[in-house]
PDB file of N, CA and C in Angstrom:
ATOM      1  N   UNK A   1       0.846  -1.181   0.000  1.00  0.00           N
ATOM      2  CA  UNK A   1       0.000   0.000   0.000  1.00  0.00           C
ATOM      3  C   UNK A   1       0.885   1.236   0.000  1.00  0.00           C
ATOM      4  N   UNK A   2       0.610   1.915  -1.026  1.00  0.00           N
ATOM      5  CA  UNK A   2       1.784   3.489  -0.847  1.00  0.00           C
ATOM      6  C   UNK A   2       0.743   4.596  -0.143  1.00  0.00           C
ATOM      7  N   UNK A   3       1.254   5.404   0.432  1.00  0.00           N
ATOM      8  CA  UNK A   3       0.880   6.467   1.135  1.00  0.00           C
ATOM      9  C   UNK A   3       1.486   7.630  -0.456  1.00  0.00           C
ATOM     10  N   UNK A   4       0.524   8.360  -0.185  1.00  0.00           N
ATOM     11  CA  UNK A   4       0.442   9.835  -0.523  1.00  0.00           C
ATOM     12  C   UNK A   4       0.080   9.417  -2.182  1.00  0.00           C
ATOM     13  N   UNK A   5       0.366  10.781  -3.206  1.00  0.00           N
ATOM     14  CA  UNK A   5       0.030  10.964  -4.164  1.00  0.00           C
ATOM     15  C   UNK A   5       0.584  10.474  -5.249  1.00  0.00           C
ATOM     16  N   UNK A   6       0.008  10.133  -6.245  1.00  0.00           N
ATOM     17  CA  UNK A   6       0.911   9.171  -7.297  1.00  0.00           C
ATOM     18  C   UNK A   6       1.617  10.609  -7.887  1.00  0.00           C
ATOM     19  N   UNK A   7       2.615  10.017  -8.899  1.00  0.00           N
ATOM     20  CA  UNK A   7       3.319  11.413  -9.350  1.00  0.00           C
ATOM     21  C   UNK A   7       2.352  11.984 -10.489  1.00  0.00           C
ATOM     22  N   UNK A   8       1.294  11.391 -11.089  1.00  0.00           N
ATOM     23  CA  UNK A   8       0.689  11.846 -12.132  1.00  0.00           C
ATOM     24  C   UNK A   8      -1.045  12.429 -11.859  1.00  0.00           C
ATOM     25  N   UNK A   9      -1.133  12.472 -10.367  1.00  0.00           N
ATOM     26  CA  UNK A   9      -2.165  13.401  -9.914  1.00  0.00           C
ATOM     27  C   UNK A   9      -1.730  14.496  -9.227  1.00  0.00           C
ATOM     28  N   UNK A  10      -1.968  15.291  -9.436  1.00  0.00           N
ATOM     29  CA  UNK A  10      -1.986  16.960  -8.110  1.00  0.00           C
ATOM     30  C   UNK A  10      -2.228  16.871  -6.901  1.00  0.00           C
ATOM     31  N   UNK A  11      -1.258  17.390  -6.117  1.00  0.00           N
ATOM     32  CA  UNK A  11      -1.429  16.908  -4.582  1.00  0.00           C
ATOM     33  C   UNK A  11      -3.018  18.064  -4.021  1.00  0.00           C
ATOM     34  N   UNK A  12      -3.379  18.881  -4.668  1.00  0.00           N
ATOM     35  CA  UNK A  12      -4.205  19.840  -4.257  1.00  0.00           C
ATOM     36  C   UNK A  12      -3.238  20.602  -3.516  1.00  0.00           C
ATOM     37  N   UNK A  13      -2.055  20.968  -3.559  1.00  0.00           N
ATOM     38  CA  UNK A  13      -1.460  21.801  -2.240  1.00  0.00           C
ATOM     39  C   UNK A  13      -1.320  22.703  -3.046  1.00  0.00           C
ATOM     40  N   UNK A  14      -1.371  24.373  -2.622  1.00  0.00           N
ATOM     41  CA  UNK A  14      -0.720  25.595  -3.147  1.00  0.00           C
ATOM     42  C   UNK A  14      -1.982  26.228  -3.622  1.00  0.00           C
ATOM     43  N   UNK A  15      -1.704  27.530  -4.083  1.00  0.00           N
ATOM     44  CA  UNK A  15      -3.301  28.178  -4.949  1.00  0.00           C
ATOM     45  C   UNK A  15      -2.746  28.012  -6.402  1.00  0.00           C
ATOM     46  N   UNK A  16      -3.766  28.257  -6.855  1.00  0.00           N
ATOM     47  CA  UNK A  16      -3.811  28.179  -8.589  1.00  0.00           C
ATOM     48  C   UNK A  16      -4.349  29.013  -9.466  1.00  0.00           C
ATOM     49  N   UNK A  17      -3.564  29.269 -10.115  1.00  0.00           N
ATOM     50  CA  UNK A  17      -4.539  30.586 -11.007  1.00  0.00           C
ATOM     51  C   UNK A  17      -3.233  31.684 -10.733  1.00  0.00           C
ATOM     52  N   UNK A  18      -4.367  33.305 -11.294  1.00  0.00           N
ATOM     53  CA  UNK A  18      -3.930  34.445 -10.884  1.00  0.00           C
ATOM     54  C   UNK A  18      -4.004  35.091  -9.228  1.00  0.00           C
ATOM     55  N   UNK A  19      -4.323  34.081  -8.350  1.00  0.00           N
ATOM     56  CA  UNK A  19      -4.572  34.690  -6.877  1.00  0.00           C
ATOM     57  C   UNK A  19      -3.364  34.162  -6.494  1.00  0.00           C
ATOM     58  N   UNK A  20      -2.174  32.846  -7.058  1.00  0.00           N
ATOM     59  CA  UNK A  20      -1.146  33.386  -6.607  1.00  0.00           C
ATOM     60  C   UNK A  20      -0.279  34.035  -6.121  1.00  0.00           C
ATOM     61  N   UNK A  21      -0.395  34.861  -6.984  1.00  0.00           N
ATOM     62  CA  UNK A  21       0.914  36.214  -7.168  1.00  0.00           C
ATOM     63  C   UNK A  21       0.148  37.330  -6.617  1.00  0.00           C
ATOM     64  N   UNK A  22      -0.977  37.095  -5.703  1.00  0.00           N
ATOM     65  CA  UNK A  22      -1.431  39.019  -5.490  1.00  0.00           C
ATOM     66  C   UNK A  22      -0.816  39.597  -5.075  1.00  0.00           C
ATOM     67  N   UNK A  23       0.118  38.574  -3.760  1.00  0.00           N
ATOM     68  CA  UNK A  23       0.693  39.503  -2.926  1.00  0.00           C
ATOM     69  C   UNK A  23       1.913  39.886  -3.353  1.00  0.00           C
ATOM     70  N   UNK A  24       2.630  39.320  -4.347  1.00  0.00           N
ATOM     71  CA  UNK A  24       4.066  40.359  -4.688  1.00  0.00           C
ATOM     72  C   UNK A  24       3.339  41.161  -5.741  1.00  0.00           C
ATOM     73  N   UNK A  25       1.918  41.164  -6.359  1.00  0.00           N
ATOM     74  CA  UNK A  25       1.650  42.032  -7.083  1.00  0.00           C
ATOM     75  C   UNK A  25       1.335  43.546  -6.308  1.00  0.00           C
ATOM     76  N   UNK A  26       0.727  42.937  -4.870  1.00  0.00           N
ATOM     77  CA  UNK A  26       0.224  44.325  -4.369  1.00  0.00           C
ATOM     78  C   UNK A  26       1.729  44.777  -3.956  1.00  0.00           C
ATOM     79  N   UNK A  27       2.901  44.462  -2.984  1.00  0.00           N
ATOM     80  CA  UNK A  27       3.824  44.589  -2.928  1.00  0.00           C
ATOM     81  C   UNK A  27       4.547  45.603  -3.821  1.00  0.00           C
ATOM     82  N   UNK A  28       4.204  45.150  -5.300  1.00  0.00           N
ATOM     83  CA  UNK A  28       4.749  46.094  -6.643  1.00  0.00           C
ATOM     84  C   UNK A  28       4.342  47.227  -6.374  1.00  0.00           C
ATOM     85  N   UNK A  29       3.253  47.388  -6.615  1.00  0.00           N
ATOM     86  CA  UNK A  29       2.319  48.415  -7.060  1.00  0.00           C
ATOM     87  C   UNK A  29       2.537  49.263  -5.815  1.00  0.00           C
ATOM     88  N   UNK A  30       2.588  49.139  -4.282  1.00  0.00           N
ATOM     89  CA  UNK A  30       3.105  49.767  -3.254  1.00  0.00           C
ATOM     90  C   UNK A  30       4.363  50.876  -4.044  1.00  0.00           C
ATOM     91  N   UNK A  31       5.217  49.898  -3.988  1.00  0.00           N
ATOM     92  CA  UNK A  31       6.246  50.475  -4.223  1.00  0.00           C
ATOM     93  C   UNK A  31       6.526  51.331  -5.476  1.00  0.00           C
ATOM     94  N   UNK A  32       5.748  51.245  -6.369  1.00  0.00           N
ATOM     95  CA  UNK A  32       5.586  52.380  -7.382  1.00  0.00           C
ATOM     96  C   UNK A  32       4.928  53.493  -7.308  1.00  0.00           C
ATOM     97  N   UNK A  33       3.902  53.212  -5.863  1.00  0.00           N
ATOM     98  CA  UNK A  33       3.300  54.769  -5.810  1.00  0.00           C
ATOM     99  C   UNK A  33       3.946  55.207  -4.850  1.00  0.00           C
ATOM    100  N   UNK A  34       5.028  55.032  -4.430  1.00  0.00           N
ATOM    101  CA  UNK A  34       6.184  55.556  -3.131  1.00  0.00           C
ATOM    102  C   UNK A  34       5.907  54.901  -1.956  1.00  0.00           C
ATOM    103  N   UNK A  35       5.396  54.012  -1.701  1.00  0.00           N
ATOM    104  CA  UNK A  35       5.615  53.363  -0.564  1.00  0.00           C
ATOM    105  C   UNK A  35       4.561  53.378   0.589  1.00  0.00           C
ATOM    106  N   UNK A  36       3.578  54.357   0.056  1.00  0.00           N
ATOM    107  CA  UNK A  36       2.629  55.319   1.294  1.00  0.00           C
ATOM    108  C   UNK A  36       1.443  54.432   1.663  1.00  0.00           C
ATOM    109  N   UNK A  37       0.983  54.417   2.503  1.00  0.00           N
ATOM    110  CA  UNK A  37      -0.185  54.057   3.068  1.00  0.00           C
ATOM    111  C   UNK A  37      -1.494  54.563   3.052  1.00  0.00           C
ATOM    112  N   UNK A  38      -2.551  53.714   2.742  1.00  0.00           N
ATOM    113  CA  UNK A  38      -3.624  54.445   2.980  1.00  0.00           C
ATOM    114  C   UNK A  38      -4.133  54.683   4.238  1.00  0.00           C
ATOM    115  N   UNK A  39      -4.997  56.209   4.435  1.00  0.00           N
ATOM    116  CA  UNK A  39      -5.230  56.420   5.855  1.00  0.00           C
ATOM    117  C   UNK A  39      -6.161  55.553   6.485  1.00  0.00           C
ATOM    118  N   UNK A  40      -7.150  54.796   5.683  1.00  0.00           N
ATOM    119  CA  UNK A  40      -7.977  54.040   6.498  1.00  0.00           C
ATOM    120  C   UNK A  40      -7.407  52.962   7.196  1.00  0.00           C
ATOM    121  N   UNK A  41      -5.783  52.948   6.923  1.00  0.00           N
ATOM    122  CA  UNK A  41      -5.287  51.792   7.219  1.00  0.00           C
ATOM    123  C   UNK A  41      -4.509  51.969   8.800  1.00  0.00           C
ATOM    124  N   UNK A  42      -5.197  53.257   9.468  1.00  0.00           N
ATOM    125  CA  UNK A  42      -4.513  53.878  10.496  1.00  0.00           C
ATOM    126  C   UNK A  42      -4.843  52.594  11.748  1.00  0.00           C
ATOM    127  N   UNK A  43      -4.353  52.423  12.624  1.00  0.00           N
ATOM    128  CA  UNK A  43      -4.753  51.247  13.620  1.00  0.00           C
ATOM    129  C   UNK A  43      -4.797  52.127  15.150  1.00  0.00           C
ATOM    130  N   UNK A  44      -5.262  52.096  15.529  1.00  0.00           N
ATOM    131  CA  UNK A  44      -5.410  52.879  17.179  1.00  0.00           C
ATOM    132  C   UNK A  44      -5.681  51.842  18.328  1.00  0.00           C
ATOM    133  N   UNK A  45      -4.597  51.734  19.265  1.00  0.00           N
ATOM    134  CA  UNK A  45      -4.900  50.567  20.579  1.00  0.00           C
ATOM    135  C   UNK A  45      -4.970  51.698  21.348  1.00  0.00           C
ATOM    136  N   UNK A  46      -6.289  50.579  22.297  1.00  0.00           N
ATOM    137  CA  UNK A  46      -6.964  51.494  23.055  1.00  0.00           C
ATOM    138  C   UNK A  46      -6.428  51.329  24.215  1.00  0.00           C
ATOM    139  N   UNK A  47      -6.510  51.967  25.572  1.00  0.00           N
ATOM    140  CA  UNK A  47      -6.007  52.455  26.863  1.00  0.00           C
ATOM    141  C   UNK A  47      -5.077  51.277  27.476  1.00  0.00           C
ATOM    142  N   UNK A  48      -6.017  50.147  26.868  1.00  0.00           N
ATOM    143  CA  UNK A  48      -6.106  49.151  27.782  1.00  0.00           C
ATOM    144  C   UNK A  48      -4.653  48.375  27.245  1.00  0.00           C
ATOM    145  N   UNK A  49      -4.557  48.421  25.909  1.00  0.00           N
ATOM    146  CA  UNK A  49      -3.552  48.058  24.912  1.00  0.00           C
ATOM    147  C   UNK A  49      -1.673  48.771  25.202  1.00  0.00           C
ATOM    148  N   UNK A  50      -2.234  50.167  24.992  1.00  0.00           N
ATOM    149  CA  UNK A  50      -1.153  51.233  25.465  1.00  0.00           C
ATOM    150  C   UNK A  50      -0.639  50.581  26.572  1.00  0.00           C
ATOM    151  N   UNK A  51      -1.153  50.414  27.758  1.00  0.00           N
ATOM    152  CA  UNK A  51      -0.971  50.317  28.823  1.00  0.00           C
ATOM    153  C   UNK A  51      -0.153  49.048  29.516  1.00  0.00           C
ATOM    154  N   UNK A  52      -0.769  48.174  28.604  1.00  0.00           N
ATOM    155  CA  UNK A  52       0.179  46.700  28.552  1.00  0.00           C
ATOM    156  C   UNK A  52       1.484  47.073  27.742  1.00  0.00           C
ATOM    157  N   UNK A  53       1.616  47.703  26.765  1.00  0.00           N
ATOM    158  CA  UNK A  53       3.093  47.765  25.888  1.00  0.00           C
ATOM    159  C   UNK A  53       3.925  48.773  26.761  1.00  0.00           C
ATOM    160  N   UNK A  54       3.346  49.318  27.699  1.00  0.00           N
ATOM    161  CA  UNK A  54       4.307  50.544  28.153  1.00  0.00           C
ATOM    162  C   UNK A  54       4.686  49.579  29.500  1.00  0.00           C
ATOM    163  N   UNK A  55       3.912  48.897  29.829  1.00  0.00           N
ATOM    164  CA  UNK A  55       4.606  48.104  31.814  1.00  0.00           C
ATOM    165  C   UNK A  55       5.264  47.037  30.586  1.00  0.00           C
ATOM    166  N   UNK A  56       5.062  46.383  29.862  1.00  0.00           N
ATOM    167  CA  UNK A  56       5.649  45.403  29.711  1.00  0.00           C
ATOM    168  C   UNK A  56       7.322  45.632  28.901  1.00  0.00           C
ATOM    169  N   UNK A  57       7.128  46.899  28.671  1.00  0.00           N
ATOM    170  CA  UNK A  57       8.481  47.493  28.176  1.00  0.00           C
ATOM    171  C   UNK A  57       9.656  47.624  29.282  1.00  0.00           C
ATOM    172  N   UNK A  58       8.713  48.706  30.710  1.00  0.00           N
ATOM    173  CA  UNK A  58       9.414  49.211  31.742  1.00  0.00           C
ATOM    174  C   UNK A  58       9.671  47.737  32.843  1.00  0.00           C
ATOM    175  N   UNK A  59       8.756  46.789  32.698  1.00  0.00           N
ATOM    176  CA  UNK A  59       9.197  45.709  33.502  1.00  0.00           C
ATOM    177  C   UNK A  59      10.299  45.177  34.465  1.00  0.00           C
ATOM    178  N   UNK A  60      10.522  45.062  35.499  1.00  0.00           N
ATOM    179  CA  UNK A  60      11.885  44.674  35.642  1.00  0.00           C
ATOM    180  C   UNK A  60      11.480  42.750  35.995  1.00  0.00           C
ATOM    181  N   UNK A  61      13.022  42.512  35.330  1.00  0.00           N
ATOM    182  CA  UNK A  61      13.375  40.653  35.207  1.00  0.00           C
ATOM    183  C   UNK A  61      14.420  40.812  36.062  1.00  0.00           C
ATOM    184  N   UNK A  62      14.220  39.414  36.813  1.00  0.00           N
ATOM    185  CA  UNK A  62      15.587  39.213  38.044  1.00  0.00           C
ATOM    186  C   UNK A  62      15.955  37.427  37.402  1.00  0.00           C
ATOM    187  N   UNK A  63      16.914  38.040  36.665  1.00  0.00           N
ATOM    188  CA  UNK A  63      17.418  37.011  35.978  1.00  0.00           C
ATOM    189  C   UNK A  63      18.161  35.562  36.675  1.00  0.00           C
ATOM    190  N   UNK A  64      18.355  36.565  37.959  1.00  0.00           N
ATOM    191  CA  UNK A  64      18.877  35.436  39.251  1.00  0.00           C
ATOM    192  C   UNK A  64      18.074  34.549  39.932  1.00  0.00           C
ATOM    193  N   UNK A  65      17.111  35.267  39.687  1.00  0.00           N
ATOM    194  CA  UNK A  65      16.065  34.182  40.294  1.00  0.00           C
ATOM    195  C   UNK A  65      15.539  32.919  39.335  1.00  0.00           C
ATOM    196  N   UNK A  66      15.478  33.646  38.055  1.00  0.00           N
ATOM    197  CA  UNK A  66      15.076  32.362  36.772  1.00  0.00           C
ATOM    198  C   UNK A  66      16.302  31.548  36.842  1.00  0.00           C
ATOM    199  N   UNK A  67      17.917  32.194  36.866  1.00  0.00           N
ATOM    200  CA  UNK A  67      18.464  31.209  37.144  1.00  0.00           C
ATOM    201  C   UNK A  67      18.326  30.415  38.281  1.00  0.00           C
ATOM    202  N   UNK A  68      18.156  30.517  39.869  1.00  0.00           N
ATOM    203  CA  UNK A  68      17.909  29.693  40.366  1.00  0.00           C
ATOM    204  C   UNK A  68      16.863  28.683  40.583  1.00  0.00           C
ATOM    205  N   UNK A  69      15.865  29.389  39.580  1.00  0.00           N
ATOM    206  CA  UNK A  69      14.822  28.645  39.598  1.00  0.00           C
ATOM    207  C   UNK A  69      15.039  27.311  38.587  1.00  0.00           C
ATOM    208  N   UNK A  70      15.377  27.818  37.375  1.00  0.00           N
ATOM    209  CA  UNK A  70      15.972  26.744  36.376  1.00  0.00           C
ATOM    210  C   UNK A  70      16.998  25.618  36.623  1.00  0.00           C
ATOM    211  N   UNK A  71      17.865  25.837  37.957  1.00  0.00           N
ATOM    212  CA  UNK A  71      18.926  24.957  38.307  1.00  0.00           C
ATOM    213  C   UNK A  71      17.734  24.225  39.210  1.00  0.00           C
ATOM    214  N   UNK A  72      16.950  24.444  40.009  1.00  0.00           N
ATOM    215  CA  UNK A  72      16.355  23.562  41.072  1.00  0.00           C
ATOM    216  C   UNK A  72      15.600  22.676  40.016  1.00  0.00           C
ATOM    217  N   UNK A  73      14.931  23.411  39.343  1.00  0.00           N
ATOM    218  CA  UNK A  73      14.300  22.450  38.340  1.00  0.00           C
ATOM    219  C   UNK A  73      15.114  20.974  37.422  1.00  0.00           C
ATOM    220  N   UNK A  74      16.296  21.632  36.901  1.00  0.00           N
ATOM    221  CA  UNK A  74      17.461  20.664  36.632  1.00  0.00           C
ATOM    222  C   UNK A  74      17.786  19.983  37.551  1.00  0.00           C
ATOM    223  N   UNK A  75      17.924  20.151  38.762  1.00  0.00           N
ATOM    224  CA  UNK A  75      18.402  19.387  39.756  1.00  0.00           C
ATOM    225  C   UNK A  75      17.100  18.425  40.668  1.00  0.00           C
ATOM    226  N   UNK A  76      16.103  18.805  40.156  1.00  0.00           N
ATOM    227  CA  UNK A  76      14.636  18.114  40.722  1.00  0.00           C
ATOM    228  C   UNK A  76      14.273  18.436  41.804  1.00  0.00           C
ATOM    229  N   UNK A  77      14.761  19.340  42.465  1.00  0.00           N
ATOM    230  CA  UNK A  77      14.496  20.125  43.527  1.00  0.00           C
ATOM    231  C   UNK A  77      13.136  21.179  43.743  1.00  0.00           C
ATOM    232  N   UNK A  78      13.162  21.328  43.012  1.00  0.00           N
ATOM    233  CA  UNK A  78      11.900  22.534  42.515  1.00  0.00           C
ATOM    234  C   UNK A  78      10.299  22.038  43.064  1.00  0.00           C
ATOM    235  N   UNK A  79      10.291  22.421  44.249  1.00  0.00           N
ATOM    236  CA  UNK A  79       8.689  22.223  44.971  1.00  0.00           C
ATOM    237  C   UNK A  79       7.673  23.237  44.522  1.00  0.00           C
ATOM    238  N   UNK A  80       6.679  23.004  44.102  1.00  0.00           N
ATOM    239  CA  UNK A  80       5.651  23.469  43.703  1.00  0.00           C
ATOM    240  C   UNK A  80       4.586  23.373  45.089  1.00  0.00           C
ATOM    241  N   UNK A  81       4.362  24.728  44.922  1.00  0.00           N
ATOM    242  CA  UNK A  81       3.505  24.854  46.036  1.00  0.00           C
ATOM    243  C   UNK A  81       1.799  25.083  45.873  1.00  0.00           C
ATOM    244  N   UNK A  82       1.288  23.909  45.470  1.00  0.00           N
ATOM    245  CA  UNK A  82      -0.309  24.110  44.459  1.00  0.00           C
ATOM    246  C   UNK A  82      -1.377  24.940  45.239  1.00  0.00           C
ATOM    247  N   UNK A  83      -1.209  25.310  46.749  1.00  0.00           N
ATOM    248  CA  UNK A  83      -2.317  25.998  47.191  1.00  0.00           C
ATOM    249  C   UNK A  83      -1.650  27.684  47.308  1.00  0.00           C
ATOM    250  N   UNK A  84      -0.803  27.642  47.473  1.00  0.00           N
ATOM    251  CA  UNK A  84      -0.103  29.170  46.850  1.00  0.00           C
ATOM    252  C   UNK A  84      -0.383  29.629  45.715  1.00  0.00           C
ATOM    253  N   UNK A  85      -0.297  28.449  44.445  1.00  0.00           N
ATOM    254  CA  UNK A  85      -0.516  29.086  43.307  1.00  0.00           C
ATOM    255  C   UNK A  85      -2.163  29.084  43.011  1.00  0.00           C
ATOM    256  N   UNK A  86      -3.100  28.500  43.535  1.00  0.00           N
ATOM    257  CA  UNK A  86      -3.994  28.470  43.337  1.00  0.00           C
ATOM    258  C   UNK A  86      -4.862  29.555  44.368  1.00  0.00           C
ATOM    259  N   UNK A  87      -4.092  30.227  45.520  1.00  0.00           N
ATOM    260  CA  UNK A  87      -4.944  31.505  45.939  1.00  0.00           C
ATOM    261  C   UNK A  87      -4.400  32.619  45.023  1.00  0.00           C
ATOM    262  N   UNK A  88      -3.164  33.157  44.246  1.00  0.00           N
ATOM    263  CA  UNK A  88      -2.731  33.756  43.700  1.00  0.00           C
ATOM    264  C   UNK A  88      -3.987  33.740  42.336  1.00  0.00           C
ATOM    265  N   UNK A  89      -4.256  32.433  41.651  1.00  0.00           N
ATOM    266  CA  UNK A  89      -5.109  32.665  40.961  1.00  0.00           C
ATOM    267  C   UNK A  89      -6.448  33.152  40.887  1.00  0.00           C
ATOM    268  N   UNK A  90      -6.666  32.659  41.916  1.00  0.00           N
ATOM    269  CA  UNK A  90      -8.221  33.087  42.466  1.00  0.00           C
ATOM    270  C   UNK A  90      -8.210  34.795  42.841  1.00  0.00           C
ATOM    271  N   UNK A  91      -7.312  35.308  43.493  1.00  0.00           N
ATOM    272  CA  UNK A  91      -6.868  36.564  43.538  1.00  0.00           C
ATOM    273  C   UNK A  91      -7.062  37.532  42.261  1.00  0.00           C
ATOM    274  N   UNK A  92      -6.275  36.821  41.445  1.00  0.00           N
ATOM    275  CA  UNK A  92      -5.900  37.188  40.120  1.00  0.00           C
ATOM    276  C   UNK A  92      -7.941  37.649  39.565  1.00  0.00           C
ATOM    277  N   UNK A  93      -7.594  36.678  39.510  1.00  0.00           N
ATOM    278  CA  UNK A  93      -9.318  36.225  38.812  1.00  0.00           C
ATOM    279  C   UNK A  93     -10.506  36.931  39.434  1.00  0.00           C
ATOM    280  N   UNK A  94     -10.493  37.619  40.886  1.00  0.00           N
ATOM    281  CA  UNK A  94     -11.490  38.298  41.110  1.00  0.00           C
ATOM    282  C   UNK A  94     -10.716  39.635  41.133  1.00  0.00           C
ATOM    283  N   UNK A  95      -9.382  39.999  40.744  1.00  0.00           N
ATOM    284  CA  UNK A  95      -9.194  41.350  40.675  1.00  0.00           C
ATOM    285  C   UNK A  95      -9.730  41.598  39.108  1.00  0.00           C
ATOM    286  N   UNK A  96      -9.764  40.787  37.969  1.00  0.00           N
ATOM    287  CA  UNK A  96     -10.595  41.061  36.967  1.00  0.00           C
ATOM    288  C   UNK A  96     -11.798  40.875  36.931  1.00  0.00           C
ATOM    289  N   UNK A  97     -12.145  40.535  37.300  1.00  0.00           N
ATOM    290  CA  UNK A  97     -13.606  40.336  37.689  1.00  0.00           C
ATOM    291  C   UNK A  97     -14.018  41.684  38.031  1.00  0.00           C
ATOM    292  N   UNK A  98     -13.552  42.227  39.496  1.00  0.00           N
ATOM    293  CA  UNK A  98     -14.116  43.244  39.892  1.00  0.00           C
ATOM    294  C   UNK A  98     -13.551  44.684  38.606  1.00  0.00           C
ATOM    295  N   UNK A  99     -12.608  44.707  38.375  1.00  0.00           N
ATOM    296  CA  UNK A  99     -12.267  45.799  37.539  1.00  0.00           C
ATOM    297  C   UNK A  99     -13.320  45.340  35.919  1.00  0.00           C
ATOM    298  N   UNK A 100     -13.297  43.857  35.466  1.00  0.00           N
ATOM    299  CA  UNK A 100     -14.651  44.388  34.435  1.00  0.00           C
ATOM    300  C   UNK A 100     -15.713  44.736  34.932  1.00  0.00           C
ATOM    301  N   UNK A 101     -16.613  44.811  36.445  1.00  0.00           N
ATOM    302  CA  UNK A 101     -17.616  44.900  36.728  1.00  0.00           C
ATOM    303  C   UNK A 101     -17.708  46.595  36.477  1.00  0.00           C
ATOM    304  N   UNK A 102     -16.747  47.154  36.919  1.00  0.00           N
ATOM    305  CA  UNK A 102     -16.621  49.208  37.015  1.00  0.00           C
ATOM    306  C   UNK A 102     -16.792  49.115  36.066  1.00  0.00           C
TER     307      UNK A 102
END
């Protein structure tokens, strides 16, 4: 029994036709009218958006700690503490809660 396609049928994979090529066609055509954008193509993130890219920029990482965390883990040491992480979640989960309710 052979698996897959004989060599003298079409696997169906890829597009066909002229919808191929749109996208190095639109690509072209960009670049012949200088490169510019249309304005409807403006994108605006809202408060909530802003607000995640700006903490997640200023963030601080304690790289010492991932390392020690990563060696306990290598070393099988690494205790997981499931009712810690599971009031943290619940925490988590009604501080959104209450902030979608406002």
């Amino acid at each position: 029994m052979k698996i897959g396609n004989p060599a003298d049928k079409p696997s169906g994979v890829g597009p066909v036709g002229p919808a191929r090529n749109q996208p190095a066609e639109a690509a072209k055509a960009s670049e012949k009218a200088g490169g510019t954008t249309d304005p409807s193509a403006k994108v605006e993130l809202s408060n909530t958006a802003a607000s995640l890219l700006s903490t997640g920029a200023n963030s601080e990482f304690d790289a010492d700690k991932v390392a020690r965390i990563a060696q306990a883990i290598s070393d099988g040491k690494f205790e997981i503490n499931a009712e810690k992480i599971a009031d943290r979640l619940i925490a988590n989960a009604n501080e959104v809660l209450g902030k979608a309710q406002h």
